[in-house]
C-alpha atoms as a PDB file:
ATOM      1  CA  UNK A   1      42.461  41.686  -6.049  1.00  0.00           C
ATOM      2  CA  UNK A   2      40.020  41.640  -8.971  1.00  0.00           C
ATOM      3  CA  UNK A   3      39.816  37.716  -9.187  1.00  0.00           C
ATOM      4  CA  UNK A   4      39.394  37.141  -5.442  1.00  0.00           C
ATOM      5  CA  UNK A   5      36.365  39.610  -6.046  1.00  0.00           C
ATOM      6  CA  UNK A   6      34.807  37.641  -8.481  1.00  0.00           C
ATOM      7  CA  UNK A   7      35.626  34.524  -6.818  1.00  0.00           C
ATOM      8  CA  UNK A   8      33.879  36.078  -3.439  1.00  0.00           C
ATOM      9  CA  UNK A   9      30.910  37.037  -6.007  1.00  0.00           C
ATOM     10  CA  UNK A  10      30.636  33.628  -7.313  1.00  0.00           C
ATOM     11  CA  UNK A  11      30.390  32.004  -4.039  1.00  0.00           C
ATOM     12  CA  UNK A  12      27.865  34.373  -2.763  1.00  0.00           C
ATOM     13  CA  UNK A  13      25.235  33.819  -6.053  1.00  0.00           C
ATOM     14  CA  UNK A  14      26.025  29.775  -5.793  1.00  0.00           C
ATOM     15  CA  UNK A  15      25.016  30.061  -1.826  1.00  0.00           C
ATOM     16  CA  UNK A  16      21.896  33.019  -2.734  1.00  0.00           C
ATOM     17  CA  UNK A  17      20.944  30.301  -5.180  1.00  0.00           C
ATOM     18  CA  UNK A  18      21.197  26.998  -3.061  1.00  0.00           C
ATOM     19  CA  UNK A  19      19.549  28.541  -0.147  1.00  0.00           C
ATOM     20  CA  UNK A  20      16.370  29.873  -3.004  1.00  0.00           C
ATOM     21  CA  UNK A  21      16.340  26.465  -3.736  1.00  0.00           C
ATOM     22  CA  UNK A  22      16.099  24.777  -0.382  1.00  0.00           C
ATOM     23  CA  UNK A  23      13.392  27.066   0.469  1.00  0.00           C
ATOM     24  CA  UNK A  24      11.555  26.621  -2.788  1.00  0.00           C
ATOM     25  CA  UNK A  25      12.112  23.166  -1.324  1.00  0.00           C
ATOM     26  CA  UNK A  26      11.211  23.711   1.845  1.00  0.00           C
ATOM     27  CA  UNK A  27       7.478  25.713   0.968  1.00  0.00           C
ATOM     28  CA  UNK A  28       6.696  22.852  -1.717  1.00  0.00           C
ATOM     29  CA  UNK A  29       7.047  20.319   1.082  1.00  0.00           C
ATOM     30  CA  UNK A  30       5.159  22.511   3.567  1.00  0.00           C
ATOM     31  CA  UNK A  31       2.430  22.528   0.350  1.00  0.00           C
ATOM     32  CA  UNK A  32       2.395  18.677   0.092  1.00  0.00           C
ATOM     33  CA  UNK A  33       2.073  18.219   3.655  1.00  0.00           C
ATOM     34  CA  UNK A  34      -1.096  20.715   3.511  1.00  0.00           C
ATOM     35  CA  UNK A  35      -2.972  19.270   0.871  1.00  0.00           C
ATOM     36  CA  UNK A  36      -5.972  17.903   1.714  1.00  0.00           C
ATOM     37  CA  UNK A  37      -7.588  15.215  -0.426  1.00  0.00           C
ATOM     38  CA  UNK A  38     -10.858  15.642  -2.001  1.00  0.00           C
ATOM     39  CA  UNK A  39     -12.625  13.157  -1.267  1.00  0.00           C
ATOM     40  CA  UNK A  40     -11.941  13.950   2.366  1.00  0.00           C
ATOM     41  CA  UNK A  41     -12.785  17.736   2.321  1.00  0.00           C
ATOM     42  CA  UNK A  42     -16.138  17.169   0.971  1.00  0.00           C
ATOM     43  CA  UNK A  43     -16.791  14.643   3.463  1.00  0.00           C
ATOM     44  CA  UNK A  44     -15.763  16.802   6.715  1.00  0.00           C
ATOM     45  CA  UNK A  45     -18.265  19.031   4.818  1.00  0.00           C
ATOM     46  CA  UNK A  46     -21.105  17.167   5.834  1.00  0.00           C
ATOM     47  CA  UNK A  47     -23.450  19.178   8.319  1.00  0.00           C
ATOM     48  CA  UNK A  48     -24.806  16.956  11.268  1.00  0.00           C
ATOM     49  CA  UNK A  49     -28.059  17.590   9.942  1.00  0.00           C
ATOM     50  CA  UNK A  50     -27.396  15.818   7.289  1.00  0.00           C
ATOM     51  CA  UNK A  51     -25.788  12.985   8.995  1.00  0.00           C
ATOM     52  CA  UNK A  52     -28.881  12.271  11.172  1.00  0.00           C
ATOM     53  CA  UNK A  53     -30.762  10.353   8.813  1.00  0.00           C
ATOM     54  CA  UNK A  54     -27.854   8.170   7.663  1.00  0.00           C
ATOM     55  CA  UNK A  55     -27.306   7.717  11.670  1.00  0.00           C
ATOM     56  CA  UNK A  56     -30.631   6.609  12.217  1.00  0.00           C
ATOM     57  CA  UNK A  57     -30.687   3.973   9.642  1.00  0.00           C
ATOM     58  CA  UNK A  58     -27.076   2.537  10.959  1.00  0.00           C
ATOM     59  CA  UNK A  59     -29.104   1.915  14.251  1.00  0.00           C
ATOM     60  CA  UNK A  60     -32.123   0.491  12.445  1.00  0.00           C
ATOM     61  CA  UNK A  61     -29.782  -2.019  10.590  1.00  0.00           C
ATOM     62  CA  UNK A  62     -28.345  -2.684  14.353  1.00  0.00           C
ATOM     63  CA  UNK A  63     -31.020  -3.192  15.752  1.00  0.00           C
ATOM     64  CA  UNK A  64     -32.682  -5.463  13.228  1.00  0.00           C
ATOM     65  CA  UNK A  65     -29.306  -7.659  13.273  1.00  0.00           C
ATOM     66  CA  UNK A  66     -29.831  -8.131  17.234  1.00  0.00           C
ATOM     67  CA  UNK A  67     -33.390  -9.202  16.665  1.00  0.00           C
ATOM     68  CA  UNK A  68     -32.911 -11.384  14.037  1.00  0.00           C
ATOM     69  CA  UNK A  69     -29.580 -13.066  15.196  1.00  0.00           C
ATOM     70  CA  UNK A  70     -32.249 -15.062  17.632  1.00  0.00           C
ATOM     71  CA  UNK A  71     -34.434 -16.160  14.804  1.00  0.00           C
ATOM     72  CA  UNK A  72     -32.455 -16.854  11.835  1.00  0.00           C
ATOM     73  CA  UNK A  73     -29.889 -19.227  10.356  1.00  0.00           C
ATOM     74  CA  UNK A  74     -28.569 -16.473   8.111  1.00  0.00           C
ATOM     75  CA  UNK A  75     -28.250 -12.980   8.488  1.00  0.00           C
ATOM     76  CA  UNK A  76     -27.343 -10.578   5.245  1.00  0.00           C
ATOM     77  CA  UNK A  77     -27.173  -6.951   5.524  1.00  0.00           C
ATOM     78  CA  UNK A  78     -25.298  -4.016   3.885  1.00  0.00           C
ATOM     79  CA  UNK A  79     -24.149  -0.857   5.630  1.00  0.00           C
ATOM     80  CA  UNK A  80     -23.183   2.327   3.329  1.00  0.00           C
ATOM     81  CA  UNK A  81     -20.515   4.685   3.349  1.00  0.00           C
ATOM     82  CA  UNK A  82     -22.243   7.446   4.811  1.00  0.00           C
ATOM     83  CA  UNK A  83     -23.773   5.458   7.389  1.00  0.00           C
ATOM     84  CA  UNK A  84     -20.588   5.053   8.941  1.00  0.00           C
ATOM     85  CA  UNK A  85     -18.875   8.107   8.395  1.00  0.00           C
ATOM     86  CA  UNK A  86     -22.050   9.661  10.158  1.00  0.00           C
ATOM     87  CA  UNK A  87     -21.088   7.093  12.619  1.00  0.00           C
ATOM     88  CA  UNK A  88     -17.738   8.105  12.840  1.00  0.00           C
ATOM     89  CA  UNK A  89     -18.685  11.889  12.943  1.00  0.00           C
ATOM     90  CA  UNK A  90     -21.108  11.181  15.472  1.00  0.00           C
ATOM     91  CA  UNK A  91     -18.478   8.896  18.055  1.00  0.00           C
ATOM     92  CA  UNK A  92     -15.509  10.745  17.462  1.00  0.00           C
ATOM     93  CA  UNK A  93     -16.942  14.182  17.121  1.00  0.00           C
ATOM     94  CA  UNK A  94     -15.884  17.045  19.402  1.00  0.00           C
ATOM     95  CA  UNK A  95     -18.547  15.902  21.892  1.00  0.00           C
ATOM     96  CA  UNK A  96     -17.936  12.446  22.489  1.00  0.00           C
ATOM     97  CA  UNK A  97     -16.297  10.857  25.359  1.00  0.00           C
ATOM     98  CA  UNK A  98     -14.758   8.049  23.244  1.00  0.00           C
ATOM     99  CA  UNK A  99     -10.764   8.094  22.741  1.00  0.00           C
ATOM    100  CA  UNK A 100      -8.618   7.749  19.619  1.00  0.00           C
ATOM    101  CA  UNK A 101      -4.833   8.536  20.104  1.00  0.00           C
ATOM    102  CA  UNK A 102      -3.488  11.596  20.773  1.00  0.00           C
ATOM    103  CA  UNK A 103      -3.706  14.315  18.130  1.00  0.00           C
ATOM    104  CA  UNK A 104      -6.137  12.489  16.230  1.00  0.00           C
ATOM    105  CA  UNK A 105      -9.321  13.688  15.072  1.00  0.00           C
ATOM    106  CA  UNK A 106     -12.024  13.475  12.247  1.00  0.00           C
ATOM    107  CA  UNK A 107     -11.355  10.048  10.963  1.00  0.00           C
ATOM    108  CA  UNK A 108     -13.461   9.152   7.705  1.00  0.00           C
ATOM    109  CA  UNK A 109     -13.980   6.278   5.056  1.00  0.00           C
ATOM    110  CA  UNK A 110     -14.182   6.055   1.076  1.00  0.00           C
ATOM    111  CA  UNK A 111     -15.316   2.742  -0.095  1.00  0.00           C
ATOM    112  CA  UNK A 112     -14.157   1.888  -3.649  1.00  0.00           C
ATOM    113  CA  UNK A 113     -14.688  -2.355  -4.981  1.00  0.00           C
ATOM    114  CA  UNK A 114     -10.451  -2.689  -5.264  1.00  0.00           C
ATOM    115  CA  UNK A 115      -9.665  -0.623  -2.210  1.00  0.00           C
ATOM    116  CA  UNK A 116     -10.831   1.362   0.566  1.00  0.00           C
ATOM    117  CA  UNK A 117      -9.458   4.378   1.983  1.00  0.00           C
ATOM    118  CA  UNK A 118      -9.144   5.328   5.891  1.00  0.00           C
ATOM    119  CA  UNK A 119      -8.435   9.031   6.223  1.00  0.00           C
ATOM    120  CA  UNK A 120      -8.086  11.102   9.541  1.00  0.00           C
ATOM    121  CA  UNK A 121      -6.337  14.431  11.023  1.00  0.00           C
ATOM    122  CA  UNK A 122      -2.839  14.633  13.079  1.00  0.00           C
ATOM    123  CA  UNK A 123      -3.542  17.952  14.900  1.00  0.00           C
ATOM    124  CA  UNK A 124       0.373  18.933  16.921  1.00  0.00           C
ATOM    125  CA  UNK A 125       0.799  22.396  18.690  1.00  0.00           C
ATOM    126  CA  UNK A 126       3.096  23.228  15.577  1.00  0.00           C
ATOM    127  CA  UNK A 127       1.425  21.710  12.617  1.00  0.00           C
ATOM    128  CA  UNK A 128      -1.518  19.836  10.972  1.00  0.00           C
ATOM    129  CA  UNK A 129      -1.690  17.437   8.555  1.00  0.00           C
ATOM    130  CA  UNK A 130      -3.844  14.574   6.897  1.00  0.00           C
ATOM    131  CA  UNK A 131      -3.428  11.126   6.358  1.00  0.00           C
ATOM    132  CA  UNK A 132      -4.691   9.168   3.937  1.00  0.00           C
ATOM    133  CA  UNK A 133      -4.373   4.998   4.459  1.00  0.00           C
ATOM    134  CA  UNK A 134      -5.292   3.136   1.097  1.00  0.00           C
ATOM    135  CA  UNK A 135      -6.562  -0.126   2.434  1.00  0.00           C
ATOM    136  CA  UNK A 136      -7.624  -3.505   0.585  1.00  0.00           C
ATOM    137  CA  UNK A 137     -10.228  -5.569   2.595  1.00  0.00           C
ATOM    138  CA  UNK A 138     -11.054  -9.300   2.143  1.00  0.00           C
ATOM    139  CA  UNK A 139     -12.145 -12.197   4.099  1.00  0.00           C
ATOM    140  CA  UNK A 140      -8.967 -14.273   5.414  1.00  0.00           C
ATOM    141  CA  UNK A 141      -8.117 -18.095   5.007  1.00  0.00           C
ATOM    142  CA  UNK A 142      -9.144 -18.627   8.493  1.00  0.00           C
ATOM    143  CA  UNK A 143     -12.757 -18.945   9.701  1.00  0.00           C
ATOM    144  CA  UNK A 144     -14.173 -15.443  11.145  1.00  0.00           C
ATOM    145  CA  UNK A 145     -10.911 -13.288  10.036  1.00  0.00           C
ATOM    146  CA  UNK A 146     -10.512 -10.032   7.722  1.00  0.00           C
ATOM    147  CA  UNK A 147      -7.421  -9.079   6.671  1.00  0.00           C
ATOM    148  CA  UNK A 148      -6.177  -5.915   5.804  1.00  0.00           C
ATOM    149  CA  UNK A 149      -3.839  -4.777   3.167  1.00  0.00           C
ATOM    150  CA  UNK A 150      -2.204  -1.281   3.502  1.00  0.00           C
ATOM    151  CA  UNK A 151      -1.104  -0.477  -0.227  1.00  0.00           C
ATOM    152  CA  UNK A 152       0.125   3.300   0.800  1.00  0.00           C
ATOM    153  CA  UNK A 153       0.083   5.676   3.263  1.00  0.00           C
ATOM    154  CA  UNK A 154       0.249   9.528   2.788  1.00  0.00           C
ATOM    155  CA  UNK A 155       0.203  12.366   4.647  1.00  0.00           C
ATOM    156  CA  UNK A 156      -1.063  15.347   2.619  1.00  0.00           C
ATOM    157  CA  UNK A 157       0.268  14.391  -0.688  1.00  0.00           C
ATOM    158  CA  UNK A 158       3.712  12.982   0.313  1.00  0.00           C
ATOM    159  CA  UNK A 159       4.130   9.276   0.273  1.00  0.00           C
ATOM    160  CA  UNK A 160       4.820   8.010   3.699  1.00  0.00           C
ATOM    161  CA  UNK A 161       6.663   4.624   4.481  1.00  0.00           C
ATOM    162  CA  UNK A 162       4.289   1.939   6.091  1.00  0.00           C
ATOM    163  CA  UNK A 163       6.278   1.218   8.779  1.00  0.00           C
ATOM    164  CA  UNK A 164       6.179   4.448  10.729  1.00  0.00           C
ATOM    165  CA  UNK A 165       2.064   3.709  11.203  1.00  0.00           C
ATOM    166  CA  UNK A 166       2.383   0.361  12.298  1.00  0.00           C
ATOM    167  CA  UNK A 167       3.039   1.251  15.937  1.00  0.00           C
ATOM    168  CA  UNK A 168      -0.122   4.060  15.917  1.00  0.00           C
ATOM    169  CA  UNK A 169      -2.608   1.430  14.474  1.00  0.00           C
ATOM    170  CA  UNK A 170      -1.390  -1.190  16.773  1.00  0.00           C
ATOM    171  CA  UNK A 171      -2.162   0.884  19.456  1.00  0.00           C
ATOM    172  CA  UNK A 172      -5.139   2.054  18.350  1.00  0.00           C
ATOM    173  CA  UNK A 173      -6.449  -1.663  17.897  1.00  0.00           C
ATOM    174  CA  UNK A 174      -5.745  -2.329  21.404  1.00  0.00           C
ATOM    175  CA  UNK A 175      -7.357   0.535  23.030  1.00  0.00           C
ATOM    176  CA  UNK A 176     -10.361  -0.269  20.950  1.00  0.00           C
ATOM    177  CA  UNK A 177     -10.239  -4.269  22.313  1.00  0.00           C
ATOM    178  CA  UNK A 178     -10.266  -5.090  18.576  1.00  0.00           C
ATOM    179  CA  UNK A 179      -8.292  -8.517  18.347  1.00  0.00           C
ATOM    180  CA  UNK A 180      -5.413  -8.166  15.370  1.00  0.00           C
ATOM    181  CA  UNK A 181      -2.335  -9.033  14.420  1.00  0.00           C
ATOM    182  CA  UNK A 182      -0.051  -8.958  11.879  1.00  0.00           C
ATOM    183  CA  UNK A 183      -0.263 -11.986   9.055  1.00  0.00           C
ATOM    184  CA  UNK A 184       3.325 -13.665   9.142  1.00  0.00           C
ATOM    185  CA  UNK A 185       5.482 -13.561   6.448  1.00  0.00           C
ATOM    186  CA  UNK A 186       4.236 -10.480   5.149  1.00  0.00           C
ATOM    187  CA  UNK A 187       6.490  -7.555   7.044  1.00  0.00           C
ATOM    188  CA  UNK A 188       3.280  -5.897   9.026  1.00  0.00           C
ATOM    189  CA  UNK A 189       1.623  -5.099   5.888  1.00  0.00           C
ATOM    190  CA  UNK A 190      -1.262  -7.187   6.278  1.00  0.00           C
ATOM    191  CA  UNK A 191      -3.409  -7.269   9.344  1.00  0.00           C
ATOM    192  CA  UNK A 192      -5.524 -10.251  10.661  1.00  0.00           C
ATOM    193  CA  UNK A 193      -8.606  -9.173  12.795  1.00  0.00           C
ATOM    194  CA  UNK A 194     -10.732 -12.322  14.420  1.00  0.00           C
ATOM    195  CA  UNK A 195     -14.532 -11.615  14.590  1.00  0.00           C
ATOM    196  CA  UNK A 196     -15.992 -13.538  17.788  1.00  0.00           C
ATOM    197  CA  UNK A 197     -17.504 -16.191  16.744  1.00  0.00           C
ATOM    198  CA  UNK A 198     -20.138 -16.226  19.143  1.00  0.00           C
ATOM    199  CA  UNK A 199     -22.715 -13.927  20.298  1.00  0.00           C
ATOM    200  CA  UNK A 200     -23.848 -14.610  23.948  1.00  0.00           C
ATOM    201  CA  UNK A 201     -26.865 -12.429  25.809  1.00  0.00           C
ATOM    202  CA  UNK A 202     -27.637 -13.838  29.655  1.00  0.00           C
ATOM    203  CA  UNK A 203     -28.470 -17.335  29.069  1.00  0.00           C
ATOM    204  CA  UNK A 204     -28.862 -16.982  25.606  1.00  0.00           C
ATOM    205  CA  UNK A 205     -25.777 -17.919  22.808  1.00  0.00           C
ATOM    206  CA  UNK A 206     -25.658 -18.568  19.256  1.00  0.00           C
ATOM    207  CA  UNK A 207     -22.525 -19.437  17.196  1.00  0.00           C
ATOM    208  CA  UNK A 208     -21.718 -17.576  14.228  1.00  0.00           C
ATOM    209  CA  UNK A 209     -19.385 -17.770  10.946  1.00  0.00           C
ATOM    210  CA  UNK A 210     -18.731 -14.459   8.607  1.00  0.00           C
ATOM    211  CA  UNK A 211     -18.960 -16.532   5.012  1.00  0.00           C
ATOM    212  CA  UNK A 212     -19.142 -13.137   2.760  1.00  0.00           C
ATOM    213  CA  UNK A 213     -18.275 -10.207   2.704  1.00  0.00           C
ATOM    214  CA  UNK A 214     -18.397  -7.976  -0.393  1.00  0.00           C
ATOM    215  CA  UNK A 215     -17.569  -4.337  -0.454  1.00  0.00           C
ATOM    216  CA  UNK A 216     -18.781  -2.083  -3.512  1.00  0.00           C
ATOM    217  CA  UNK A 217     -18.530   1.369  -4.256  1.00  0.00           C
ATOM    218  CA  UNK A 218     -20.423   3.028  -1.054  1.00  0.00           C
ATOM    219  CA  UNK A 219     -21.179   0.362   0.038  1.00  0.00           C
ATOM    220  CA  UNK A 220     -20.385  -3.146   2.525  1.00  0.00           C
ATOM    221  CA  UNK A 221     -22.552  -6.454   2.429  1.00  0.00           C
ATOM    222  CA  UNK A 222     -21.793  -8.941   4.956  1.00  0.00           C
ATOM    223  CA  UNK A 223     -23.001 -12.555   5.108  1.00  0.00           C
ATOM    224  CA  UNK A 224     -23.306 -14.465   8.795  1.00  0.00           C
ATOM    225  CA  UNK A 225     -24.487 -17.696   9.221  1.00  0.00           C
ATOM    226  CA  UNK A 226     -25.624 -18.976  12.341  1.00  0.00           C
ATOM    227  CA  UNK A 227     -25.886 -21.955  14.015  1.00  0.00           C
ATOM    228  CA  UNK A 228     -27.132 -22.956  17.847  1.00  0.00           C
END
Protein backbone atom coordinates (compact mmCIF):
# COMPACT_ATOMS: atom_id res chain seq x y z
CA UNK A 1 0.00 0.00 0.00
CA UNK A 2 2.97 2.20 0.91
CA UNK A 3 4.74 1.85 -2.59
CA UNK A 4 1.60 2.45 -4.67
CA UNK A 5 1.55 5.74 -2.48
CA UNK A 6 4.73 6.84 -3.43
CA UNK A 7 4.34 5.72 -6.86
CA UNK A 8 0.86 7.90 -6.98
CA UNK A 9 3.18 10.78 -5.36
CA UNK A 10 5.74 10.49 -7.95
CA UNK A 11 3.43 10.75 -10.78
CA UNK A 12 1.64 13.66 -9.39
CA UNK A 13 5.17 15.95 -8.81
CA UNK A 14 6.43 14.63 -12.52
CA UNK A 15 2.82 15.95 -13.96
CA UNK A 16 2.86 19.37 -11.21
CA UNK A 17 6.27 19.77 -12.78
CA UNK A 18 5.61 19.22 -16.62
CA UNK A 19 2.55 21.26 -16.55
CA UNK A 20 5.01 24.38 -14.49
CA UNK A 21 7.02 23.90 -17.29
CA UNK A 22 4.66 24.14 -20.21
CA UNK A 23 3.30 27.19 -18.74
CA UNK A 24 6.67 28.71 -18.00
CA UNK A 25 6.63 27.79 -21.68
CA UNK A 26 3.63 28.98 -22.55
CA UNK A 27 4.09 32.88 -20.74
CA UNK A 28 7.76 33.07 -22.33
CA UNK A 29 6.16 32.58 -25.73
CA UNK A 30 3.26 34.92 -24.93
CA UNK A 31 6.52 37.39 -23.87
CA UNK A 32 8.27 36.88 -27.27
CA UNK A 33 5.24 37.39 -29.16
CA UNK A 34 4.77 40.85 -27.14
CA UNK A 35 7.97 42.32 -27.57
CA UNK A 36 8.10 45.16 -29.44
CA UNK A 37 11.30 46.24 -31.17
CA UNK A 38 12.97 49.41 -30.46
CA UNK A 39 13.49 50.87 -33.19
CA UNK A 40 9.78 50.56 -33.87
CA UNK A 41 8.43 51.91 -30.49
CA UNK A 42 10.29 55.05 -30.79
CA UNK A 43 9.09 55.53 -34.15
CA UNK A 44 5.15 55.04 -33.41
CA UNK A 45 6.31 57.68 -30.86
CA UNK A 46 6.46 60.30 -33.24
CA UNK A 47 3.68 63.07 -32.64
CA UNK A 48 2.03 64.32 -35.99
CA UNK A 49 3.38 67.53 -35.19
CA UNK A 50 6.42 66.44 -35.66
CA UNK A 51 5.78 64.59 -38.77
CA UNK A 52 4.45 67.70 -40.60
CA UNK A 53 7.58 69.13 -41.57
CA UNK A 54 9.14 65.88 -42.81
CA UNK A 55 5.60 65.56 -44.79
CA UNK A 56 5.94 68.73 -46.34
CA UNK A 57 9.33 68.24 -47.70
CA UNK A 58 8.26 64.57 -49.19
CA UNK A 59 5.75 66.72 -51.29
CA UNK A 60 8.31 69.39 -52.14
CA UNK A 61 10.71 66.60 -53.44
CA UNK A 62 7.37 65.35 -55.43
CA UNK A 63 6.62 68.03 -56.72
CA UNK A 64 10.01 69.18 -57.92
CA UNK A 65 10.43 65.55 -59.61
CA UNK A 66 7.07 66.28 -61.70
CA UNK A 67 8.43 69.61 -62.78
CA UNK A 68 11.63 68.65 -63.66
CA UNK A 69 10.84 65.22 -65.33
CA UNK A 70 9.72 67.75 -68.39
CA UNK A 71 12.99 69.56 -68.46
CA UNK A 72 15.74 67.30 -67.69
CA UNK A 73 17.71 64.34 -69.00
CA UNK A 74 18.51 63.25 -65.46
CA UNK A 75 16.76 63.44 -62.41
CA UNK A 76 18.66 62.64 -58.82
CA UNK A 77 16.96 62.98 -55.62
CA UNK A 78 17.07 61.41 -52.11
CA UNK A 79 14.10 60.84 -49.83
CA UNK A 80 14.83 60.15 -45.91
CA UNK A 81 13.56 57.84 -43.52
CA UNK A 82 11.35 60.03 -41.77
CA UNK A 83 9.97 61.45 -44.77
CA UNK A 84 8.33 58.36 -45.46
CA UNK A 85 7.42 57.05 -42.30
CA UNK A 86 5.58 60.52 -41.90
CA UNK A 87 4.23 59.40 -45.14
CA UNK A 88 3.23 56.24 -43.99
CA UNK A 89 1.76 57.70 -40.68
CA UNK A 90 0.03 60.18 -42.58
CA UNK A 91 -1.75 57.45 -45.45
CA UNK A 92 -2.29 54.73 -43.25
CA UNK A 93 -3.16 56.59 -40.12
CA UNK A 94 -6.49 56.10 -38.34
CA UNK A 95 -7.99 58.75 -40.65
CA UNK A 96 -7.25 57.72 -43.97
CA UNK A 97 -9.44 56.08 -46.42
CA UNK A 98 -6.59 54.03 -47.97
CA UNK A 99 -6.63 50.05 -47.34
CA UNK A 100 -3.90 47.66 -46.18
CA UNK A 101 -5.11 44.07 -45.30
CA UNK A 102 -7.09 43.20 -42.66
CA UNK A 103 -5.72 43.60 -39.13
CA UNK A 104 -2.98 45.62 -40.26
CA UNK A 105 -2.01 48.84 -39.01
CA UNK A 106 0.97 51.29 -38.32
CA UNK A 107 3.41 50.06 -40.85
CA UNK A 108 6.98 51.79 -40.54
CA UNK A 109 10.59 51.72 -42.13
CA UNK A 110 14.33 51.61 -40.74
CA UNK A 111 16.84 52.19 -43.39
CA UNK A 112 20.28 50.68 -42.62
CA UNK A 113 23.22 50.53 -45.98
CA UNK A 114 23.10 46.27 -45.76
CA UNK A 115 19.41 46.00 -45.05
CA UNK A 116 16.24 47.62 -44.48
CA UNK A 117 13.60 46.78 -42.18
CA UNK A 118 9.62 46.87 -42.87
CA UNK A 119 7.78 46.70 -39.57
CA UNK A 120 3.90 46.88 -39.00
CA UNK A 121 1.03 45.71 -36.40
CA UNK A 122 -1.35 42.43 -36.71
CA UNK A 123 -4.23 43.71 -34.50
CA UNK A 124 -6.93 40.12 -34.05
CA UNK A 125 -9.95 40.29 -31.58
CA UNK A 126 -7.72 37.92 -29.34
CA UNK A 127 -4.22 39.15 -29.68
CA UNK A 128 -1.63 41.68 -31.00
CA UNK A 129 1.54 41.35 -32.22
CA UNK A 130 4.43 42.97 -34.36
CA UNK A 131 6.23 42.05 -37.24
CA UNK A 132 9.36 42.86 -38.16
CA UNK A 133 10.49 42.01 -42.13
CA UNK A 134 14.39 42.43 -42.55
CA UNK A 135 14.61 43.33 -46.18
CA UNK A 136 17.75 43.79 -48.60
CA UNK A 137 17.05 46.22 -51.55
CA UNK A 138 19.03 46.49 -54.83
CA UNK A 139 18.51 47.32 -58.37
CA UNK A 140 17.75 43.99 -60.48
CA UNK A 141 19.52 42.60 -63.71
CA UNK A 142 16.68 43.79 -65.70
CA UNK A 143 16.14 47.40 -66.83
CA UNK A 144 13.61 49.38 -64.37
CA UNK A 145 13.38 46.37 -61.64
CA UNK A 146 14.16 46.26 -57.71
CA UNK A 147 14.37 43.26 -56.12
CA UNK A 148 13.77 42.40 -52.77
CA UNK A 149 15.45 40.06 -50.44
CA UNK A 150 13.57 38.94 -47.24
CA UNK A 151 16.52 37.70 -44.89
CA UNK A 152 13.95 37.08 -41.76
CA UNK A 153 10.77 37.62 -40.60
CA UNK A 154 9.67 37.94 -36.89
CA UNK A 155 6.86 38.51 -35.07
CA UNK A 156 7.69 40.02 -31.66
CA UNK A 157 10.92 38.34 -31.06
CA UNK A 158 10.15 34.82 -32.41
CA UNK A 159 11.60 33.90 -35.72
CA UNK A 160 8.89 33.29 -38.20
CA UNK A 161 9.29 31.06 -41.41
CA UNK A 162 9.16 33.15 -44.74
CA UNK A 163 6.76 31.28 -46.29
CA UNK A 164 3.72 31.96 -44.15
CA UNK A 165 4.07 35.96 -45.41
CA UNK A 166 4.35 35.26 -48.87
CA UNK A 167 0.61 35.00 -49.47
CA UNK A 168 -0.10 38.50 -47.21
CA UNK A 169 2.55 40.49 -49.26
CA UNK A 170 1.34 39.10 -52.46
CA UNK A 171 -1.83 40.34 -51.73
CA UNK A 172 -0.92 43.36 -50.51
CA UNK A 173 1.11 44.11 -53.83
CA UNK A 174 -1.91 43.58 -55.79
CA UNK A 175 -4.33 45.68 -54.00
CA UNK A 176 -1.75 48.39 -54.18
CA UNK A 177 -1.44 47.82 -58.35
CA UNK A 178 2.30 47.46 -57.59
CA UNK A 179 3.62 45.03 -60.42
CA UNK A 180 5.85 42.02 -58.62
CA UNK A 181 6.68 38.79 -58.72
CA UNK A 182 8.69 36.36 -57.41
CA UNK A 183 12.48 35.96 -59.04
CA UNK A 184 12.64 32.19 -60.25
CA UNK A 185 14.79 29.88 -58.86
CA UNK A 186 14.91 31.44 -55.65
CA UNK A 187 11.76 29.75 -53.54
CA UNK A 188 9.69 33.29 -53.15
CA UNK A 189 12.44 34.81 -51.31
CA UNK A 190 13.25 37.40 -53.64
CA UNK A 191 10.74 39.73 -55.17
CA UNK A 192 10.97 41.51 -58.62
CA UNK A 193 8.97 44.85 -58.80
CA UNK A 194 8.99 46.64 -62.53
CA UNK A 195 9.01 50.50 -62.32
CA UNK A 196 7.03 51.91 -65.50
CA UNK A 197 9.20 52.97 -67.64
CA UNK A 198 7.35 55.74 -68.90
CA UNK A 199 5.70 58.68 -67.52
CA UNK A 200 2.78 59.97 -69.73
CA UNK A 201 0.59 63.38 -68.79
CA UNK A 202 -2.27 64.22 -71.71
CA UNK A 203 -0.26 64.53 -74.73
CA UNK A 204 2.80 64.71 -73.04
CA UNK A 205 5.35 61.34 -72.46
CA UNK A 206 8.83 60.88 -71.60
CA UNK A 207 10.67 57.52 -71.26
CA UNK A 208 12.55 56.76 -68.28
CA UNK A 209 15.33 54.20 -66.90
CA UNK A 210 16.09 53.84 -62.88
CA UNK A 211 20.21 53.52 -63.33
CA UNK A 212 20.94 54.01 -59.35
CA UNK A 213 19.74 53.55 -56.58
CA UNK A 214 21.70 53.75 -53.31
CA UNK A 215 20.22 53.43 -49.90
CA UNK A 216 22.27 54.71 -46.73
CA UNK A 217 21.56 54.88 -43.26
CA UNK A 218 18.21 57.21 -43.24
CA UNK A 219 18.36 57.67 -46.17
CA UNK A 220 17.38 56.58 -50.29
CA UNK A 221 19.03 58.26 -53.47
CA UNK A 222 17.61 57.36 -56.68
CA UNK A 223 19.04 58.07 -60.15
CA UNK A 224 16.47 58.37 -63.41
CA UNK A 225 17.49 59.13 -66.63
CA UNK A 226 15.29 60.30 -69.17
CA UNK A 227 14.97 60.27 -72.58
CA UNK A 228 12.02 61.64 -75.16
Amino acid sequence: MKRIKKGWRRILHIVLVVSVVILLVCLLILWLLQTVPPNYQTALAVENKVHQPHLVALHETVDNIKDDIWHRDKLVFEVREEQINAWLATEFGPQSNRDLPEGIKQPRIELGKQQQTLYFTIERSRYTVVISIVLEIELGADPNTVEIRIVSVHAGSLPVSIKRAFDEIESAMARQGVDFQWKPGTDREVAVVTIPSQVRIKNKRRNLSVSELSIDEDVVEVTVDLDR
